[in-house]
N, C-alpha and C. Protein backbone atom coordinates (compact mmCIF):
# COMPACT_ATOMS: atom_id res chain seq x y z
N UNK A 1 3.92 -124.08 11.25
CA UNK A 1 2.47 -123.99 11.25
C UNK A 1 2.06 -122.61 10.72
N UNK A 2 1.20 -122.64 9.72
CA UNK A 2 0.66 -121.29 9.37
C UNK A 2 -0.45 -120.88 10.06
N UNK A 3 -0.54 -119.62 9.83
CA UNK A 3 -1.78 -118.96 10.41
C UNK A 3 -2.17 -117.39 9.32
N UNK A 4 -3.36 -117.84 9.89
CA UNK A 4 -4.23 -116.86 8.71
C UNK A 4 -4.35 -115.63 10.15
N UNK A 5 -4.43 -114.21 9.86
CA UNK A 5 -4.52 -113.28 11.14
C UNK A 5 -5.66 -112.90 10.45
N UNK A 6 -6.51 -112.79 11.78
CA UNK A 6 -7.69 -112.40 11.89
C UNK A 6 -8.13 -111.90 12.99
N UNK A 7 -9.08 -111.36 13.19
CA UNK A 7 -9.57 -110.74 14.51
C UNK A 7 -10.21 -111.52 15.86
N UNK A 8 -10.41 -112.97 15.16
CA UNK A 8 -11.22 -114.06 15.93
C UNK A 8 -10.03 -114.44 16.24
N UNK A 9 -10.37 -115.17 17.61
CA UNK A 9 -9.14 -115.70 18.48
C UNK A 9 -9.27 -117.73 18.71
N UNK A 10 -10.88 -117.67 18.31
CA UNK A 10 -11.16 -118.80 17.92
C UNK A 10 -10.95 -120.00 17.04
N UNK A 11 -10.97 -121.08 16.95
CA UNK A 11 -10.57 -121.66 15.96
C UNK A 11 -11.64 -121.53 14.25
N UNK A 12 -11.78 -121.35 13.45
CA UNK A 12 -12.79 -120.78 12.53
C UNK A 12 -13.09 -122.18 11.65
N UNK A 13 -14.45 -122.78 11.29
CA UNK A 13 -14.56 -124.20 10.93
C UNK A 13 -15.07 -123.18 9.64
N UNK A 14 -13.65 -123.65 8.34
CA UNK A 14 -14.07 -123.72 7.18
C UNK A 14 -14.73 -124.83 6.53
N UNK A 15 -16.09 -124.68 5.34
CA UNK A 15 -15.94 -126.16 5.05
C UNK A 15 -15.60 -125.72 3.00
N UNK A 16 -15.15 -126.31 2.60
CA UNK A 16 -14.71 -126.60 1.15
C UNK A 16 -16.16 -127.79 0.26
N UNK A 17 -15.81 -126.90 -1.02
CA UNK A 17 -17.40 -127.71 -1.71
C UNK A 17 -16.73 -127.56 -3.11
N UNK A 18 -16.72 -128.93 -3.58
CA UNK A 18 -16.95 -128.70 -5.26
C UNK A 18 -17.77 -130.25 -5.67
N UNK A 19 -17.73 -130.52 -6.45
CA UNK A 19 -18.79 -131.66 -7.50
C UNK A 19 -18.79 -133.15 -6.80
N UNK A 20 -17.53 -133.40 -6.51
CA UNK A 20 -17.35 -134.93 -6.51
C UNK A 20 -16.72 -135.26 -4.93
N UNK A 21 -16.23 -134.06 -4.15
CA UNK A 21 -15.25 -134.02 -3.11
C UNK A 21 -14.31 -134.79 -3.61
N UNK A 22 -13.44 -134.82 -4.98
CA UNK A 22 -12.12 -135.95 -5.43
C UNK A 22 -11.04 -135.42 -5.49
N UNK A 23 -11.03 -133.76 -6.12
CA UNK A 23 -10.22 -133.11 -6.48
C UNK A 23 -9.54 -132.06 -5.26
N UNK A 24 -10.93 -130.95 -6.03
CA UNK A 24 -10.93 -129.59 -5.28
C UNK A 24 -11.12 -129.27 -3.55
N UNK A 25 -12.30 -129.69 -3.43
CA UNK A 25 -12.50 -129.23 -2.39
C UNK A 25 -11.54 -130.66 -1.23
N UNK A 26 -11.03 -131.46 -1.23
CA UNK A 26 -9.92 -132.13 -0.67
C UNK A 26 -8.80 -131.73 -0.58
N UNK A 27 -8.28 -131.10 -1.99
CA UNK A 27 -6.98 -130.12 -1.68
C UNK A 27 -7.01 -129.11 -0.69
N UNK A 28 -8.27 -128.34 -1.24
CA UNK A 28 -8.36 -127.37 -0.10
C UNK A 28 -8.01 -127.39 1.17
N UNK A 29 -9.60 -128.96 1.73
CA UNK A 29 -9.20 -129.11 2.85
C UNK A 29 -7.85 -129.25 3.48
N UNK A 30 -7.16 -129.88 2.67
CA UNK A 30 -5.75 -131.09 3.06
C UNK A 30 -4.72 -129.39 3.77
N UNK A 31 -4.94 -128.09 2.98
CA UNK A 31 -3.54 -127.82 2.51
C UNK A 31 -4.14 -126.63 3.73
N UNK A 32 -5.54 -126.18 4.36
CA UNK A 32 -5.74 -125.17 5.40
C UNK A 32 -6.09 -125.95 6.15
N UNK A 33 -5.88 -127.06 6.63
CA UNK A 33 -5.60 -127.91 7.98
C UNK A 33 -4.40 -127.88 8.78
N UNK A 34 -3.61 -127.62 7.69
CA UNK A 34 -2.36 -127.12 8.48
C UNK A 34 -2.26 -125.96 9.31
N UNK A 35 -3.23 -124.93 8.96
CA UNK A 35 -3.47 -123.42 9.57
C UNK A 35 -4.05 -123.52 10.95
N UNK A 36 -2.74 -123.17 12.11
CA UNK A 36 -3.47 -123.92 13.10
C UNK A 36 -4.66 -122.58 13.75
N UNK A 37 -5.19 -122.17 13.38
CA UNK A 37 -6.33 -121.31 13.62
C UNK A 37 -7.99 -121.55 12.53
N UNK A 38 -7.89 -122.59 11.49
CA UNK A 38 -8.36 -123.00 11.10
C UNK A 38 -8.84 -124.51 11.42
N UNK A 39 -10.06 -125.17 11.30
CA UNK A 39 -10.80 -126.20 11.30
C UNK A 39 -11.23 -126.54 9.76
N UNK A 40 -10.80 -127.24 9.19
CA UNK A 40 -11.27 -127.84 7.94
C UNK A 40 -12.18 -129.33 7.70
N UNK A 41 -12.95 -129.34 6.48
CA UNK A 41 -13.61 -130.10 6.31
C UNK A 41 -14.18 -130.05 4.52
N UNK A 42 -14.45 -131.06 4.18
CA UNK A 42 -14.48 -131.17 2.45
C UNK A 42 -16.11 -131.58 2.25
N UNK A 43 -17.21 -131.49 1.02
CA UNK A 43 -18.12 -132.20 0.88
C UNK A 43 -18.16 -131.50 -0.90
N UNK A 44 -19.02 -132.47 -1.38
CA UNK A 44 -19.40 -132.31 -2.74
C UNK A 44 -20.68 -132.23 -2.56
N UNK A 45 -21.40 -132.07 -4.25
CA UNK A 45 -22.85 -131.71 -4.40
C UNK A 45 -23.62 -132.64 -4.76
N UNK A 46 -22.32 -133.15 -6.15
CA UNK A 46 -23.29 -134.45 -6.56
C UNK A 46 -23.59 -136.17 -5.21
N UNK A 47 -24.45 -136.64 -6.48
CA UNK A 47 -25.11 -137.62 -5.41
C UNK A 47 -23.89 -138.90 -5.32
N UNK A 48 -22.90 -138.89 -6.29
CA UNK A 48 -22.02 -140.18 -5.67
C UNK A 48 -20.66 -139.21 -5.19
N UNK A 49 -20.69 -138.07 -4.71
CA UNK A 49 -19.44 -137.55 -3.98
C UNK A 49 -18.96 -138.36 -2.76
N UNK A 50 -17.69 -138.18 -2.78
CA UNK A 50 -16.99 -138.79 -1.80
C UNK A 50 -17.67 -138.94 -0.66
N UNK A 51 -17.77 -137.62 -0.18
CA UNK A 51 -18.25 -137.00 0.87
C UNK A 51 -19.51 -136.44 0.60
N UNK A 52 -20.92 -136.33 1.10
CA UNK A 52 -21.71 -135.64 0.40
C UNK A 52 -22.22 -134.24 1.39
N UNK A 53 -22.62 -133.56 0.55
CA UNK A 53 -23.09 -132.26 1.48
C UNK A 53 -24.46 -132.56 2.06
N UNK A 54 -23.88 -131.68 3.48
CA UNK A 54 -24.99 -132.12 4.57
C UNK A 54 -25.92 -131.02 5.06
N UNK A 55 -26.62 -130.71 5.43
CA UNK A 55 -27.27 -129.53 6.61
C UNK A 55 -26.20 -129.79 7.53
N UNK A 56 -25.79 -131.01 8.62
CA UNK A 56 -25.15 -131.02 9.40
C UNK A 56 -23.53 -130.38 9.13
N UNK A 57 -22.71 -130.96 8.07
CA UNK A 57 -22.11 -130.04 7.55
C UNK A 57 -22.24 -128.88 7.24
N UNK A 58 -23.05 -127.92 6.96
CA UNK A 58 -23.59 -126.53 7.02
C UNK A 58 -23.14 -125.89 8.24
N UNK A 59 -24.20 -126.45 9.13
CA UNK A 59 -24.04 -126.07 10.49
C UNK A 59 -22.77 -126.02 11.06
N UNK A 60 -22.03 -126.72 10.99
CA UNK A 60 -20.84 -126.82 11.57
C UNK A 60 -19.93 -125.99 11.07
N UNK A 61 -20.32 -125.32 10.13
CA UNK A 61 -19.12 -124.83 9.70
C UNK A 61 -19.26 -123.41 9.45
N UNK A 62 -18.25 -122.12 10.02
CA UNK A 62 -18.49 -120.94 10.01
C UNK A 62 -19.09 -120.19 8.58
N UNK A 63 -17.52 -120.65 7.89
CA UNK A 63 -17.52 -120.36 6.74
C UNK A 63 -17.20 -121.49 5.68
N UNK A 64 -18.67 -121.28 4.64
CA UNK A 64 -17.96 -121.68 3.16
C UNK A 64 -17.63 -121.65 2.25
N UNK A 65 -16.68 -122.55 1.51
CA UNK A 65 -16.43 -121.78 0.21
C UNK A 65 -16.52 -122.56 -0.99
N UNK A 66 -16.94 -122.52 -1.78
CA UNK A 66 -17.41 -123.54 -3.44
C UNK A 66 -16.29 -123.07 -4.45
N UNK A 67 -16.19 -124.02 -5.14
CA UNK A 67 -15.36 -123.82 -6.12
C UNK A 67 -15.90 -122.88 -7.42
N UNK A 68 -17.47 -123.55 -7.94
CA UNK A 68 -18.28 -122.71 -8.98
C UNK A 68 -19.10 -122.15 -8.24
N UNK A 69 -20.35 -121.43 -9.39
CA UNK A 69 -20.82 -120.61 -9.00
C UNK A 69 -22.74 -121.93 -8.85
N UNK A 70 -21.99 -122.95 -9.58
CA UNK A 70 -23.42 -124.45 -10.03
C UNK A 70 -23.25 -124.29 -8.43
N UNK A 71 -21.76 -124.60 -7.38
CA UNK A 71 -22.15 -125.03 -5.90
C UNK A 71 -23.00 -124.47 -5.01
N UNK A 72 -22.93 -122.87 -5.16
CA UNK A 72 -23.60 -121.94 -4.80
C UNK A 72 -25.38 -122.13 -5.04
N UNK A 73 -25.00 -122.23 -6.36
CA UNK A 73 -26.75 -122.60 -6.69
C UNK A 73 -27.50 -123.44 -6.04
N UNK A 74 -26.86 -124.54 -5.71
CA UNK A 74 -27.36 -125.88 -5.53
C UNK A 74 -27.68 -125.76 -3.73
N UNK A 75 -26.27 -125.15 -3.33
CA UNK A 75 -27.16 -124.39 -1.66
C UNK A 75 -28.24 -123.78 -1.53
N UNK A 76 -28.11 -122.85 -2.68
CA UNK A 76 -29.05 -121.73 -2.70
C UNK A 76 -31.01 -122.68 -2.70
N UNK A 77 -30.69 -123.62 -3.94
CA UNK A 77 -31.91 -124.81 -4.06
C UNK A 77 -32.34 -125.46 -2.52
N UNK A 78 -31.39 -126.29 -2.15
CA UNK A 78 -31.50 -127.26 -2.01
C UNK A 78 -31.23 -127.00 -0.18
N UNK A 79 -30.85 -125.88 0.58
CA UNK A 79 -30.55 -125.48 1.96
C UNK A 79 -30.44 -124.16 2.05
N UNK A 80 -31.74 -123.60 1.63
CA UNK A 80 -31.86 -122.08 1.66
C UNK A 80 -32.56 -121.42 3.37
N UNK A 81 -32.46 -122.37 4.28
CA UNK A 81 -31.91 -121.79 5.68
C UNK A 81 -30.63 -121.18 5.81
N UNK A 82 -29.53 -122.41 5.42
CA UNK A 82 -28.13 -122.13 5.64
C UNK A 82 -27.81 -121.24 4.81
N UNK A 83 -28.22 -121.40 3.78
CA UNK A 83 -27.47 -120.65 2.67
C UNK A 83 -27.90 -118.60 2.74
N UNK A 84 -29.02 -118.51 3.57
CA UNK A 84 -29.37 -117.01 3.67
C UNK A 84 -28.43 -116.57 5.16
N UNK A 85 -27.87 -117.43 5.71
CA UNK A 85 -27.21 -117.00 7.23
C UNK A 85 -25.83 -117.26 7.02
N UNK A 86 -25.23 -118.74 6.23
CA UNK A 86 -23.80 -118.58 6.48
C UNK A 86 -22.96 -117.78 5.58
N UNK A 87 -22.24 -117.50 5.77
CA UNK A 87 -20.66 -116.76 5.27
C UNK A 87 -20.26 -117.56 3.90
N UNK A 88 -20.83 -116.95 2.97
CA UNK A 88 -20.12 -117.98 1.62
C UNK A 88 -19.29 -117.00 1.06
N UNK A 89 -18.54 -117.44 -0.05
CA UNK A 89 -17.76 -117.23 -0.88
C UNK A 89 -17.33 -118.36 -2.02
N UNK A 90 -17.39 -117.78 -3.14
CA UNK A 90 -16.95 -118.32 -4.64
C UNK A 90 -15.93 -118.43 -4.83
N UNK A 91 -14.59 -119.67 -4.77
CA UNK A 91 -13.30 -119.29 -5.32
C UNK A 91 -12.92 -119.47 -6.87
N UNK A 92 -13.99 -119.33 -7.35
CA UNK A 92 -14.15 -119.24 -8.88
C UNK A 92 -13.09 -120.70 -9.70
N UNK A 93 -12.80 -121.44 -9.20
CA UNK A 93 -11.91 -122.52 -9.91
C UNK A 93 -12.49 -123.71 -10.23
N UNK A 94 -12.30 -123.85 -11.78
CA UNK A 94 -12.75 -124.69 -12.60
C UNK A 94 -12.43 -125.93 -11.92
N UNK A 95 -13.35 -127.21 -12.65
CA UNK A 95 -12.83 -128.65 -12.32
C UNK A 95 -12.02 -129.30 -13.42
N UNK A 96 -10.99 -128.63 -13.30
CA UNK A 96 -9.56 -128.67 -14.63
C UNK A 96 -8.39 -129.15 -13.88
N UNK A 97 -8.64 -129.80 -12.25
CA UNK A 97 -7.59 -130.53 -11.45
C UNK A 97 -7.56 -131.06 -11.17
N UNK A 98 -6.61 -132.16 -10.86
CA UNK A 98 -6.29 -133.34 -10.39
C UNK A 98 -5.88 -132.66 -8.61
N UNK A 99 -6.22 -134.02 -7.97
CA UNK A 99 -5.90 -134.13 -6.37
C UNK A 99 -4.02 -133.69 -6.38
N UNK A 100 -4.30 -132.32 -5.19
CA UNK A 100 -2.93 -131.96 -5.00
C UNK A 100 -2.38 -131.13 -6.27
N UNK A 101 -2.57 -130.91 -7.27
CA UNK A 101 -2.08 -130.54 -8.42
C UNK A 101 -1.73 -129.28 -7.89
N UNK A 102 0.09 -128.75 -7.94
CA UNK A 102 0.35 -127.74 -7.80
C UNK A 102 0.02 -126.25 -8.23
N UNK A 103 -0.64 -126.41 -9.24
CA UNK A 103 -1.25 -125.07 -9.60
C UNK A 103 -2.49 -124.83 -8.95
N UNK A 104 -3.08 -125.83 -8.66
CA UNK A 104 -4.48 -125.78 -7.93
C UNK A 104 -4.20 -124.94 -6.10
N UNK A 105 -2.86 -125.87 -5.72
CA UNK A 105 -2.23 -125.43 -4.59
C UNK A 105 -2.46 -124.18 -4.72
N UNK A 106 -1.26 -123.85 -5.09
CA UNK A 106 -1.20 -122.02 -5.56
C UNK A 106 -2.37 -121.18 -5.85
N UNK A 107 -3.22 -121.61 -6.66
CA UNK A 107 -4.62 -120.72 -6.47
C UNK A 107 -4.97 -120.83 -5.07
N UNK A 108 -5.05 -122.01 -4.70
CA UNK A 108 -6.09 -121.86 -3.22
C UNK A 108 -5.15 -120.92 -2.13
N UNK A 109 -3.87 -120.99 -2.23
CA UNK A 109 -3.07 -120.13 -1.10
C UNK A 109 -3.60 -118.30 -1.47
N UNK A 110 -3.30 -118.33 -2.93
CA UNK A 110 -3.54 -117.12 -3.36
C UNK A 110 -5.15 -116.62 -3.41
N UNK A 111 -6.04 -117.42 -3.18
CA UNK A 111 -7.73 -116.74 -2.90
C UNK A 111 -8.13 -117.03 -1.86
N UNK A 112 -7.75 -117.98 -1.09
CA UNK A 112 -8.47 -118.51 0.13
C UNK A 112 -7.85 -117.52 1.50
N UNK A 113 -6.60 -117.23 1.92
CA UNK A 113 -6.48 -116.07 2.72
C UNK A 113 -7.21 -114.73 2.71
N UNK A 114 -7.73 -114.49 1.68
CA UNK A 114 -7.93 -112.75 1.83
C UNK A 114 -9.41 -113.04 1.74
N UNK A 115 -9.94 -113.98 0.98
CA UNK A 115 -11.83 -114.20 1.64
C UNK A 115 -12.03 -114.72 2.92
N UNK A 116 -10.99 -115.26 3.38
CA UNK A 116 -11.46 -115.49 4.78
C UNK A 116 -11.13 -114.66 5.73
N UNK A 117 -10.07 -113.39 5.41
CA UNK A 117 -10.37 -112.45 6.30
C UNK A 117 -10.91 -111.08 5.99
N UNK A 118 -11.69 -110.87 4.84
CA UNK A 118 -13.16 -110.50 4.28
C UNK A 118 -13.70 -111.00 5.02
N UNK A 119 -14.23 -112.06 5.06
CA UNK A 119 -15.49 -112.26 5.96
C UNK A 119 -15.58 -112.86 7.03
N UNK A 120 -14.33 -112.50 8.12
CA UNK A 120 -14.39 -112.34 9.46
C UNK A 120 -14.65 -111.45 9.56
């Protein structure tokens, strides 16, 4: 079991965001669910995403993180309560992946630890 060290002793509810919830933000989820100090959860922006983004999803979740900078925007539009109070971050990665795709892996191990303990 991995663990991310941080100063919170709590469990920390990330949620993951990119376009469609098909690719990106599912890997994400899939691969820091294992982190047993982490809470994960996936949503997209557009209107036929898997999963779609919620206020209630907002809420629930400490911290989030988008793949572009369009996901950001579209909070910024469209849930500018949440979006002026929660904890975001950009992991800057294109929609150039397939579900699970090992290079995608590897980015998310390599950006997603050190923004989330930035902004604890």
């Amino acid at each position: 079991m991995h663990v991310i060290q941080m100063n919170e002793t709590k469990k920390i509810n990330v949620l993951f965001i990119c376009n469609l919830n098909l690719m990106r933000s599912p890997t994400a989820e899939l691969i820091f669910k294992e982190y047993e100090n982490l809470n994960t959860k996936s949503a997209g922006i557009f209107q036929d995403a898997d999963v779609r983004i919620t206020g209630n999803l907002l809420d629930w979740a400490d911290i989030i993180m988008v793949m572009e900078e369009r996901q950001m925007e579209f909070l910024r539009k469209n849930f500018p309560q949440q979006y002026e109070i929660k904890k975001l971050a950009c992991l800057d990665i294109p929609d150039d992946f397939s579900f699970m795709s090992p290079l995608l892996i590897e980015i998310l191990i390599e950006r997603v630890p050190p923004l989330l303990k930035q902004l604890m």
